[in-house]
N, C-alpha and C. Protein backbone atom coordinates (compact mmCIF):
# COMPACT_ATOMS: atom_id res chain seq x y z
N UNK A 1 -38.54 -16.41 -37.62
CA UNK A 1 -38.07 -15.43 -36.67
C UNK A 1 -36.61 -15.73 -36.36
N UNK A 2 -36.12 -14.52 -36.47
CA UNK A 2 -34.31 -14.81 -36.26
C UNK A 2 -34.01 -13.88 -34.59
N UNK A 3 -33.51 -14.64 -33.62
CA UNK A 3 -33.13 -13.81 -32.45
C UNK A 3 -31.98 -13.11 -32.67
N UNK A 4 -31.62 -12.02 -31.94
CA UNK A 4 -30.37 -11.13 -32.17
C UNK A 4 -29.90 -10.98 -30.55
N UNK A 5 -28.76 -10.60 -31.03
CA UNK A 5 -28.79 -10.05 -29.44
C UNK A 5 -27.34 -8.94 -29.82
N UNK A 6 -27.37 -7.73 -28.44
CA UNK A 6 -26.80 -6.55 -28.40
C UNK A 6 -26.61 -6.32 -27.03
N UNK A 7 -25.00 -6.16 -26.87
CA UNK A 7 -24.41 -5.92 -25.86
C UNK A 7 -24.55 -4.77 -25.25
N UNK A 8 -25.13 -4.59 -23.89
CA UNK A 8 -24.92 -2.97 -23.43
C UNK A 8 -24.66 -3.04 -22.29
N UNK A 9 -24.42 -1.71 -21.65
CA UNK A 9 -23.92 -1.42 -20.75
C UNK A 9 -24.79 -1.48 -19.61
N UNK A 10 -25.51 -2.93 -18.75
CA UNK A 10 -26.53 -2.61 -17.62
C UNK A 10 -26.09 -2.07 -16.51
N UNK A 11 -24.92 -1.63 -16.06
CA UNK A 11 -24.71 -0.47 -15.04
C UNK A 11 -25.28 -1.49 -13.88
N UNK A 12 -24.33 -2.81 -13.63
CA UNK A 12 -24.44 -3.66 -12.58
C UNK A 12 -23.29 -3.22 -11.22
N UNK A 13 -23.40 -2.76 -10.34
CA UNK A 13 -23.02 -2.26 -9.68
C UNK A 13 -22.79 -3.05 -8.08
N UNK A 14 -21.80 -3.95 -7.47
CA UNK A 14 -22.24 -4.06 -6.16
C UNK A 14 -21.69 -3.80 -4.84
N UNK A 15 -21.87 -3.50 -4.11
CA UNK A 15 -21.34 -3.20 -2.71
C UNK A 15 -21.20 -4.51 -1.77
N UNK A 16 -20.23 -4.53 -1.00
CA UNK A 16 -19.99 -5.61 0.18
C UNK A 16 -20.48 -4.86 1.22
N UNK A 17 -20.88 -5.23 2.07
CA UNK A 17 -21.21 -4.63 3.49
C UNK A 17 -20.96 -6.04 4.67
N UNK A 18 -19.63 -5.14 5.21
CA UNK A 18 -19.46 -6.15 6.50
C UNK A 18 -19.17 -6.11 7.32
N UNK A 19 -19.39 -7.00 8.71
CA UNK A 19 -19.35 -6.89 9.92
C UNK A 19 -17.62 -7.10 10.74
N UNK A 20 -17.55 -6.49 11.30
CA UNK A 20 -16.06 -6.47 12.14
C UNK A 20 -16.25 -6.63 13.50
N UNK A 21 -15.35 -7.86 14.09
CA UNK A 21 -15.56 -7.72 15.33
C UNK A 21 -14.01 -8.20 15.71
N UNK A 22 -13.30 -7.11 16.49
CA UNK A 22 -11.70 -7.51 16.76
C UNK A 22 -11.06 -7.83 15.35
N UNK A 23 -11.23 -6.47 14.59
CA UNK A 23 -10.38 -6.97 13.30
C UNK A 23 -10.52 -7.92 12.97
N UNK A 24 -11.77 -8.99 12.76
CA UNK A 24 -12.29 -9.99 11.92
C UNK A 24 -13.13 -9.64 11.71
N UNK A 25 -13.22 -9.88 10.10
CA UNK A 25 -15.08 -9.93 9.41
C UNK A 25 -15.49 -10.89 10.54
N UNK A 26 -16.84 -10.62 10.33
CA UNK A 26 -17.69 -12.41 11.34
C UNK A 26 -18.90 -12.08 10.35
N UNK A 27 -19.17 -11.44 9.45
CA UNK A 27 -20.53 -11.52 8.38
C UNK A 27 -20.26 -10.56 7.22
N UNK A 28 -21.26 -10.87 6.32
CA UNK A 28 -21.05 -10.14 4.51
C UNK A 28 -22.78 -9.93 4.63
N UNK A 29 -22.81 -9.33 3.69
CA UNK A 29 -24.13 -9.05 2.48
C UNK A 29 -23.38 -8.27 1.34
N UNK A 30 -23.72 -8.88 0.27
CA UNK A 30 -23.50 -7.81 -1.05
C UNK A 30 -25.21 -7.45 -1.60
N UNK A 31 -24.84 -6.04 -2.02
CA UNK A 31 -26.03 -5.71 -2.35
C UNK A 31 -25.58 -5.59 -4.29
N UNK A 32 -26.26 -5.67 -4.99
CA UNK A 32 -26.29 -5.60 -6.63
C UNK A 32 -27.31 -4.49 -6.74
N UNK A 33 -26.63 -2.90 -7.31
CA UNK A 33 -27.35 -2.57 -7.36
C UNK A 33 -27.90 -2.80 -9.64
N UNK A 34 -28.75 -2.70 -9.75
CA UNK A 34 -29.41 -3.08 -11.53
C UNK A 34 -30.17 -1.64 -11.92
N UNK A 35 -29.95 -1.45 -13.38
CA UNK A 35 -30.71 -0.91 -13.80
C UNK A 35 -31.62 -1.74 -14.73
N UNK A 36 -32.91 -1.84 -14.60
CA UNK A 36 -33.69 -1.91 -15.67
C UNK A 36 -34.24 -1.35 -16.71
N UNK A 37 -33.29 -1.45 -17.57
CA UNK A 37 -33.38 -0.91 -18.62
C UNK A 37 -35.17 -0.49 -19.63
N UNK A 38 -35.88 -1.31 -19.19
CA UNK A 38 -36.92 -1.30 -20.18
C UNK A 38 -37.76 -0.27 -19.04
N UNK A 39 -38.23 -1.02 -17.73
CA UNK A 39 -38.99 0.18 -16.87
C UNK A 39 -38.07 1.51 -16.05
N UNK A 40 -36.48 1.54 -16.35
CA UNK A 40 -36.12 2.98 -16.44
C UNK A 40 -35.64 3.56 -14.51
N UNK A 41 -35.36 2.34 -14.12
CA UNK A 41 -35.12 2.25 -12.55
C UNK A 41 -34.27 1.60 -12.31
N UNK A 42 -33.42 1.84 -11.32
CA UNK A 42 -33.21 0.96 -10.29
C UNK A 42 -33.60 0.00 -9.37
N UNK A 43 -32.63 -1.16 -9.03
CA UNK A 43 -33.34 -1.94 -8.15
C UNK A 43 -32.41 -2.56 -7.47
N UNK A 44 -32.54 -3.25 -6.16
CA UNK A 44 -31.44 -3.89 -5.57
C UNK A 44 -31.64 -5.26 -5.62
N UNK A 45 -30.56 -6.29 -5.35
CA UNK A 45 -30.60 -7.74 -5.36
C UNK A 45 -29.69 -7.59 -4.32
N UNK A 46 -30.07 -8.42 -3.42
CA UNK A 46 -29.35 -8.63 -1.92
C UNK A 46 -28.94 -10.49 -2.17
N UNK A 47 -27.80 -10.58 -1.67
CA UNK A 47 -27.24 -11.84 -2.18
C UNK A 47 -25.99 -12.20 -0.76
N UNK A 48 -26.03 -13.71 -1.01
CA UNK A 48 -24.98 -13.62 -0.01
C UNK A 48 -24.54 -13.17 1.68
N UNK A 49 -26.13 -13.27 2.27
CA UNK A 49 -25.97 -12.71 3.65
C UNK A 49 -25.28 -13.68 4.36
N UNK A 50 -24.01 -13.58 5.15
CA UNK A 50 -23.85 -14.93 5.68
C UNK A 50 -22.93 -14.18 7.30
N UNK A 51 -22.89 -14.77 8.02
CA UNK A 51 -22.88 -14.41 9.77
C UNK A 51 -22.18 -15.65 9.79
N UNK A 52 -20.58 -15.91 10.55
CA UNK A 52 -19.73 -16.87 10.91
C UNK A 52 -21.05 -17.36 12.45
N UNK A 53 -20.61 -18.77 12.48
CA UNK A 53 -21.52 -19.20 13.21
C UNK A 53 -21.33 -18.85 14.83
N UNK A 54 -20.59 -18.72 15.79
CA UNK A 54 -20.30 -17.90 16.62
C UNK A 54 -20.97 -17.02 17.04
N UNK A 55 -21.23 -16.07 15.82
CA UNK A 55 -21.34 -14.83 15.62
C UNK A 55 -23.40 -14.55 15.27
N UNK A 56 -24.13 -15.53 14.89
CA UNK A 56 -25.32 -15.57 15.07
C UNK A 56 -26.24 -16.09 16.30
N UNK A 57 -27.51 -14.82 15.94
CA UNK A 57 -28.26 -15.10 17.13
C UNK A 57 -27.66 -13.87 17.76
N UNK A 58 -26.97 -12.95 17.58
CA UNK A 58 -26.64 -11.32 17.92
C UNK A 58 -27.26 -10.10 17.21
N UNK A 59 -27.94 -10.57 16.36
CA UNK A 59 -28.47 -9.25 15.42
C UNK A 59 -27.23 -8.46 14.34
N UNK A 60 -26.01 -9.83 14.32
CA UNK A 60 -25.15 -9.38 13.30
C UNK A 60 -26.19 -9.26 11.81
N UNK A 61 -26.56 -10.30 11.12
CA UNK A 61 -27.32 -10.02 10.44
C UNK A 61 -28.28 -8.73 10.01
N UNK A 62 -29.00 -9.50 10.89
CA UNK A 62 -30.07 -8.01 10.72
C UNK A 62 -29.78 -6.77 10.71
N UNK A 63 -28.42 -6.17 11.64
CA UNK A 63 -27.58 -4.88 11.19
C UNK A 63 -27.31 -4.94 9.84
N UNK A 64 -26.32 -5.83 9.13
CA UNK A 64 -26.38 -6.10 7.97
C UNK A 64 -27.44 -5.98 6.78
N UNK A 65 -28.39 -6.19 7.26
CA UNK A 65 -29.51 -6.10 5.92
C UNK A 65 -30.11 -4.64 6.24
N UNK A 66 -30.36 -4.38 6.97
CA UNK A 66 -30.58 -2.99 7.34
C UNK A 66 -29.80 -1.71 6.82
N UNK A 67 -28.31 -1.93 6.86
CA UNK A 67 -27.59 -1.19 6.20
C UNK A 67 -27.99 -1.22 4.88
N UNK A 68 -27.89 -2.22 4.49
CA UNK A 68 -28.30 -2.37 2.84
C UNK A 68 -29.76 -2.21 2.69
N UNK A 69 -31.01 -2.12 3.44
CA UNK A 69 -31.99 -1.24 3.20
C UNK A 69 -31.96 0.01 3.01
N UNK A 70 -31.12 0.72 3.94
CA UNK A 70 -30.73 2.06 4.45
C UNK A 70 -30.33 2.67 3.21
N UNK A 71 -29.24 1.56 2.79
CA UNK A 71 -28.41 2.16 1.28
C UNK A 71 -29.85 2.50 0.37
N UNK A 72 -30.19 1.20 0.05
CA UNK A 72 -31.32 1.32 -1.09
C UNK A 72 -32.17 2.89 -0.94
N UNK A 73 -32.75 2.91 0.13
CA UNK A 73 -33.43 4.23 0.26
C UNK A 73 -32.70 5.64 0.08
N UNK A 74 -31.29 5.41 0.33
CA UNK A 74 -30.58 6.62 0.08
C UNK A 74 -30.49 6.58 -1.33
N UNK A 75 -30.16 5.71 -2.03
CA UNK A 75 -30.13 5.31 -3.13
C UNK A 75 -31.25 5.67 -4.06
N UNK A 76 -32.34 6.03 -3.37
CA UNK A 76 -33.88 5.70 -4.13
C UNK A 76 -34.16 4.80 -5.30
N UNK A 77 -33.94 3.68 -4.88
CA UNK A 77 -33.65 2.45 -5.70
C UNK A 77 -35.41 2.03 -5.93
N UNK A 78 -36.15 1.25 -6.51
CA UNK A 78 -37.42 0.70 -7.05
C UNK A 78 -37.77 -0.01 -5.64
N UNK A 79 -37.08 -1.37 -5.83
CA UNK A 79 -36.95 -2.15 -4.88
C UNK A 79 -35.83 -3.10 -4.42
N UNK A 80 -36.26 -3.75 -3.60
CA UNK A 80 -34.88 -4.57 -3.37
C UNK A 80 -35.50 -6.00 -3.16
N UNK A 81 -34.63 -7.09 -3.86
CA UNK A 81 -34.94 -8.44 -3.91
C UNK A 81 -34.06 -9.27 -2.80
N UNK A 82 -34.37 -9.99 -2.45
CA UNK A 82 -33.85 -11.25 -1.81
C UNK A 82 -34.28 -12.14 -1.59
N UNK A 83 -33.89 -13.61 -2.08
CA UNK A 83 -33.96 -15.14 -2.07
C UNK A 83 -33.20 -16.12 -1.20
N UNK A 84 -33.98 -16.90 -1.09
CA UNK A 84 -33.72 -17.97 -0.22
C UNK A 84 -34.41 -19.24 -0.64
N UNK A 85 -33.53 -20.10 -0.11
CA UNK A 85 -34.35 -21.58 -0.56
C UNK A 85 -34.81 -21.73 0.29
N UNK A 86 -36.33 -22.60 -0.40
CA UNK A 86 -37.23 -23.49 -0.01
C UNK A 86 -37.01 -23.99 1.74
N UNK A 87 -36.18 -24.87 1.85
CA UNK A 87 -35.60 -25.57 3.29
C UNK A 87 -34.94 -24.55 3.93
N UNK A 88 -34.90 -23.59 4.01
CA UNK A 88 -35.11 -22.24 5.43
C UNK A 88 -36.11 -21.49 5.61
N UNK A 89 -36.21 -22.17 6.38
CA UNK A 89 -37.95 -21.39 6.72
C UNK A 89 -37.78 -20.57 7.92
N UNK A 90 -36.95 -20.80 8.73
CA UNK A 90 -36.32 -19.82 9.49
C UNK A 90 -35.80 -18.75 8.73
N UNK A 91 -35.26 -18.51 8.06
CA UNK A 91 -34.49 -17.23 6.93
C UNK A 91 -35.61 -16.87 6.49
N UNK A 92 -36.77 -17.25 6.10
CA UNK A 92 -38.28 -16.92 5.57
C UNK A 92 -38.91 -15.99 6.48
N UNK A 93 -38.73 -16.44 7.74
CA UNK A 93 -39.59 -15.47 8.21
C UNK A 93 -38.24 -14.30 8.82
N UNK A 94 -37.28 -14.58 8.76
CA UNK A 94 -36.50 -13.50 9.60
C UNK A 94 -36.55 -12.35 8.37
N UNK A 95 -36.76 -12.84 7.01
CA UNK A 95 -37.02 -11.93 6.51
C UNK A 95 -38.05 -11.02 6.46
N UNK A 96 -39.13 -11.83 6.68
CA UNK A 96 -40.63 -10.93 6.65
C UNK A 96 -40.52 -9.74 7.82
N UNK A 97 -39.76 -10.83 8.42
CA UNK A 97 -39.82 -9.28 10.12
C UNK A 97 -38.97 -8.23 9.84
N UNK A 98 -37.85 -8.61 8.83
CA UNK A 98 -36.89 -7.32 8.64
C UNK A 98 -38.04 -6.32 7.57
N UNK A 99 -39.42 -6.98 7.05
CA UNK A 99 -39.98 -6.30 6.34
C UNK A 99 -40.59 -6.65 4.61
N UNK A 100 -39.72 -7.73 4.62
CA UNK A 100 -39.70 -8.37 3.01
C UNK A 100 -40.71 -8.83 3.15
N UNK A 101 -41.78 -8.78 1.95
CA UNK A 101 -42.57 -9.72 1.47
C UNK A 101 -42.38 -11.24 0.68
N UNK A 102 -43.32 -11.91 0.89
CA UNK A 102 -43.29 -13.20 0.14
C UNK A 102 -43.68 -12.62 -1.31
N UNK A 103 -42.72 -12.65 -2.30
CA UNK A 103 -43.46 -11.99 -3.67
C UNK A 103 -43.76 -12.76 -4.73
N UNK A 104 -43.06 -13.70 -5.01
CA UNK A 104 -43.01 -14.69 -6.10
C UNK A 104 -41.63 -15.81 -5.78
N UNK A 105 -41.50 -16.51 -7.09
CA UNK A 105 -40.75 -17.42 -6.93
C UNK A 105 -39.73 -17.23 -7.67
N UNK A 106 -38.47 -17.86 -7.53
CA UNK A 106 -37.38 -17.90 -8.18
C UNK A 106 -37.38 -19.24 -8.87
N UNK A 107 -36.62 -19.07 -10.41
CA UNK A 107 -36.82 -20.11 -11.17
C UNK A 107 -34.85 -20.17 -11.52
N UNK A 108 -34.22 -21.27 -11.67
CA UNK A 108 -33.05 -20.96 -12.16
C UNK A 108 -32.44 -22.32 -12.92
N UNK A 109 -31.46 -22.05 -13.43
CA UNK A 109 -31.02 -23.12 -13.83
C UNK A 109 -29.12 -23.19 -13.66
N UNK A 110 -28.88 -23.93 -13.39
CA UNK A 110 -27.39 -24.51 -12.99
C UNK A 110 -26.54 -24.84 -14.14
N UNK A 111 -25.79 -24.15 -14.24
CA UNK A 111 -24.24 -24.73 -15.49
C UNK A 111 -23.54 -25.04 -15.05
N UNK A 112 -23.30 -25.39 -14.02
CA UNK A 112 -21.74 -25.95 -13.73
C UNK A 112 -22.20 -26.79 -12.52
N UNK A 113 -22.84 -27.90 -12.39
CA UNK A 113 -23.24 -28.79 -11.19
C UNK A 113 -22.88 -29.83 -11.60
């Protein structure tokens, strides 16, 4: 068996969404939006939520991911992913309450550590 491989166009797409307070950011989320090519959809990958420390414990966040739910549905996207490590278990459940399920696991590997 010989592998091949062929370059195309996956139509990776992402948005910043961020918080302002007195003409300073104080938080991000980027959303990725993907096409999957084989099941023929869209989907989102939420990456990068982060709230200057100050600035958490206000519901900066959670505005934040919300927008980027909001998008997805305008969007009529499949679904939307987001990860977190293991050692936040606080971020674990703040997600479940924004609505996320526990779905599976993330597997990855590191090139440049």
């Amino acid at each position: 068996m010989q592998i091949q491989k062929k370059e195309k166009d996956t139509k990776i797409h992402s948005i910043k969404f961020y918080a302002m307070d007195n003409k300073q950011e104080v938080g991000h989320a980027y959303l990725f939006l993907i096409y999957n090519q084989c099941s023929g959809y869209y989907y989102g990958l939420l990456e990068d939520v982060f709230v200057k420390e100050e600035h958490r414990k206000h519901g900066v966040g959670t505005r934040l991911v919300d927008a980027v739910i909001i998008e997805c549905k305008e969007r009529q996207l499949h679904h939307l992913i987001a990860t977190s490590r293991y050692s936040r278990l606080h971020i674990h459940q703040w997600y479940k309450k924004l609505g996320f399920k526990d779905y599976g696991k993330e597997f990855r590997i590191d090139f440049n550590s």
